[in-house]
C-alpha atoms as a PDB file:
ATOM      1  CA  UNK A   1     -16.193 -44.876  52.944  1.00  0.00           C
ATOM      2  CA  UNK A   2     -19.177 -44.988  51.122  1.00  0.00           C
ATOM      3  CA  UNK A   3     -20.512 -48.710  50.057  1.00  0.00           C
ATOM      4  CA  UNK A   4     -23.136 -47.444  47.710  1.00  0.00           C
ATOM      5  CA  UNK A   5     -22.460 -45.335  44.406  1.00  0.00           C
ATOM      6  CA  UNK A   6     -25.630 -42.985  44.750  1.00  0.00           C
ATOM      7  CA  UNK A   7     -23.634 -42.118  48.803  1.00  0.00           C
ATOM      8  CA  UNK A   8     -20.172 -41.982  46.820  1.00  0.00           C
ATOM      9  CA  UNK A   9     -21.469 -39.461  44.114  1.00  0.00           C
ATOM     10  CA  UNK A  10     -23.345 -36.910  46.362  1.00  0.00           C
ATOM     11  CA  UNK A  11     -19.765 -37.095  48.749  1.00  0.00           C
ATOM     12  CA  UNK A  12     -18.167 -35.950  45.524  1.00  0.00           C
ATOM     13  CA  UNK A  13     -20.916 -33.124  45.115  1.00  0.00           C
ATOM     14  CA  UNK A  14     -21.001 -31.955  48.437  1.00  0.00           C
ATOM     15  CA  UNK A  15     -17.129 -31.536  48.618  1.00  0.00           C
ATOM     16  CA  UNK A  16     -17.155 -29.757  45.639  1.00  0.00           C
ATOM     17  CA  UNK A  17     -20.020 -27.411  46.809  1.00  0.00           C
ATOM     18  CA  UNK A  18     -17.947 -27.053  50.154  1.00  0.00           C
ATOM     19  CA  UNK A  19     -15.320 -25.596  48.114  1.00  0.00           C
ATOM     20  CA  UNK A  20     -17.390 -23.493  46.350  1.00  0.00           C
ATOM     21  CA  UNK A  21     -19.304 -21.683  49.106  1.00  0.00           C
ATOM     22  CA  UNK A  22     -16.068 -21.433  51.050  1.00  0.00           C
ATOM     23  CA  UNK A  23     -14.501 -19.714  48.644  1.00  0.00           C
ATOM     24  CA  UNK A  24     -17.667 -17.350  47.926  1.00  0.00           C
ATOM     25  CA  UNK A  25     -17.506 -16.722  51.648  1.00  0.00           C
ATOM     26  CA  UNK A  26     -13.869 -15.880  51.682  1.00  0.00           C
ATOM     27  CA  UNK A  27     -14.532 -13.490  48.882  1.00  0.00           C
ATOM     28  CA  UNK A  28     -17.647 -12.067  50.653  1.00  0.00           C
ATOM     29  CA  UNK A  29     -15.460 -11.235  53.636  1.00  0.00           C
ATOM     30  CA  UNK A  30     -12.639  -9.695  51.908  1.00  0.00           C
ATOM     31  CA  UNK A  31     -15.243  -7.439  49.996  1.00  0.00           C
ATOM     32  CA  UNK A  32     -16.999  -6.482  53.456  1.00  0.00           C
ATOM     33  CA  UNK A  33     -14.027  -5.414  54.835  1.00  0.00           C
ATOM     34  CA  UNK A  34     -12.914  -3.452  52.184  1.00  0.00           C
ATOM     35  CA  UNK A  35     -16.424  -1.569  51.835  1.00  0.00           C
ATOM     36  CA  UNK A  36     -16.298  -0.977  55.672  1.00  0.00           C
ATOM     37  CA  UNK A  37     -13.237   0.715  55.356  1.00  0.00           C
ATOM     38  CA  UNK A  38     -14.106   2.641  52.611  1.00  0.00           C
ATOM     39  CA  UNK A  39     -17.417   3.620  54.769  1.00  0.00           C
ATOM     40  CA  UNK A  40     -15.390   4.489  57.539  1.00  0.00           C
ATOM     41  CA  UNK A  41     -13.606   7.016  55.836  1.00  0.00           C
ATOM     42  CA  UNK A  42     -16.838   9.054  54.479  1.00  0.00           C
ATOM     43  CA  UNK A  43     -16.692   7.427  50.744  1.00  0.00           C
ATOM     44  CA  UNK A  44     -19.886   7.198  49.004  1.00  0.00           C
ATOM     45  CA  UNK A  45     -19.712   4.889  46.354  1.00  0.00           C
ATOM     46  CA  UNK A  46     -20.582   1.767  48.342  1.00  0.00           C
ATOM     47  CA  UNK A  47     -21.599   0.229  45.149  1.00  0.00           C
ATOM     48  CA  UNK A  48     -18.904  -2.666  44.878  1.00  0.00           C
ATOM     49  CA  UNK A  49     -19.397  -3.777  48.418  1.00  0.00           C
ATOM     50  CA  UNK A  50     -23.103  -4.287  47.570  1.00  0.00           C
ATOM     51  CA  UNK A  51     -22.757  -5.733  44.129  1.00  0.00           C
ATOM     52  CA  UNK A  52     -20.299  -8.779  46.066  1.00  0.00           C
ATOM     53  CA  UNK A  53     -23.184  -8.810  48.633  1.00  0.00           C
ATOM     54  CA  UNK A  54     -26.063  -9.496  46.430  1.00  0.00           C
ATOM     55  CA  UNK A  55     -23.841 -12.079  44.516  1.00  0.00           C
ATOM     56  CA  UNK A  56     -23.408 -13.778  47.708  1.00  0.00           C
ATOM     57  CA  UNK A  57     -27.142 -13.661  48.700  1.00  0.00           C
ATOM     58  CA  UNK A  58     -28.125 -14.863  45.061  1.00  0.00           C
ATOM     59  CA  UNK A  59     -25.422 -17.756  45.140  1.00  0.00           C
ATOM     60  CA  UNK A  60     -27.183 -18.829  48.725  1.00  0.00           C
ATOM     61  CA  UNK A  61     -24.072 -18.379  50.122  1.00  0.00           C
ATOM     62  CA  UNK A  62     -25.792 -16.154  52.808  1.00  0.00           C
ATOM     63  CA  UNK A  63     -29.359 -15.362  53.216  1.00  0.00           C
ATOM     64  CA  UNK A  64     -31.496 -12.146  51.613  1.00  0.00           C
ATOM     65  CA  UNK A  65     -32.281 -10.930  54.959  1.00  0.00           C
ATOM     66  CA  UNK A  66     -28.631 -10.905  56.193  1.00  0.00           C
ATOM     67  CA  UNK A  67     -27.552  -9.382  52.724  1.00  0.00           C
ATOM     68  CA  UNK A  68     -29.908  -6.674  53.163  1.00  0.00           C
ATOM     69  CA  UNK A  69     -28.503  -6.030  56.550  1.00  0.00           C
ATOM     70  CA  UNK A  70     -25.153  -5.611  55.946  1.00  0.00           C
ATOM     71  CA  UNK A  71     -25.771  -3.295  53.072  1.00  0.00           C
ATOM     72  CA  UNK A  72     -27.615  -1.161  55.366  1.00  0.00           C
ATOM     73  CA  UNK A  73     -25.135  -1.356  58.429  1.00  0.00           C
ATOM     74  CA  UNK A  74     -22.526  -0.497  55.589  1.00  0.00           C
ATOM     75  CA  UNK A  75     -24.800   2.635  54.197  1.00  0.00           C
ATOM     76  CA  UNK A  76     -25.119   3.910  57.867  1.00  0.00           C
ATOM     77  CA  UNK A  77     -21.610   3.646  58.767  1.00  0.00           C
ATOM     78  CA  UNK A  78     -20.500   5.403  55.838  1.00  0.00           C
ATOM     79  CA  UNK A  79     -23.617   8.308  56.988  1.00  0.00           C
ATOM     80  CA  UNK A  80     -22.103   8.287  59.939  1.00  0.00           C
ATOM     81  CA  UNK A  81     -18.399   9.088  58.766  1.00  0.00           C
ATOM     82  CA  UNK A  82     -19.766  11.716  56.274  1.00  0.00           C
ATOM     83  CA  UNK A  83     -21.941  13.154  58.992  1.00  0.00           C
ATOM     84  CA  UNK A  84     -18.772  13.963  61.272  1.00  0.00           C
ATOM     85  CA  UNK A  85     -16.209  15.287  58.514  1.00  0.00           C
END
């Protein structure tokens, strides 16, 4: 327990952020997983999966480097499905 109101305050604020970002990360996820299936079955219209990956990046819920990799592991995968229909 915090003994000073400054420590109590920013225990508020980081338990709110907590929820926050977990919840951006849940919805991240969910959004992957549906563009990876879409991408694994030759679609080309990745443009959803992308738009809830650059939210993420510009939130800071993940980083601009690892957004930019998943959208291109997501644009190759779904190259690779169209590639062998």
């Amino acid at each position: 327990m915090a003994n000073i109101r400054s420590a109590e305050k920013q225990r508020r604020q980081a338990e709110k952020a907590n929820a926050r970002n977990r919840a951006g990360k849940s919805r991240l996820r969910s959004a992957l997983k549906k563009a990876r299936t879409t991408a694994a079955e030759g679609a080309t219209d990745l443009s959803t999966g992308f738009q809830e990956i650059d939210k993420a990046a510009k939130k800071g819920i993940i980083k601009k480097n690892t957004a930019n990799r998943y959208k291109s592991r997501l644009a190759a995968a779904s190259k690779r499905a169209t590639a062998a229909k």
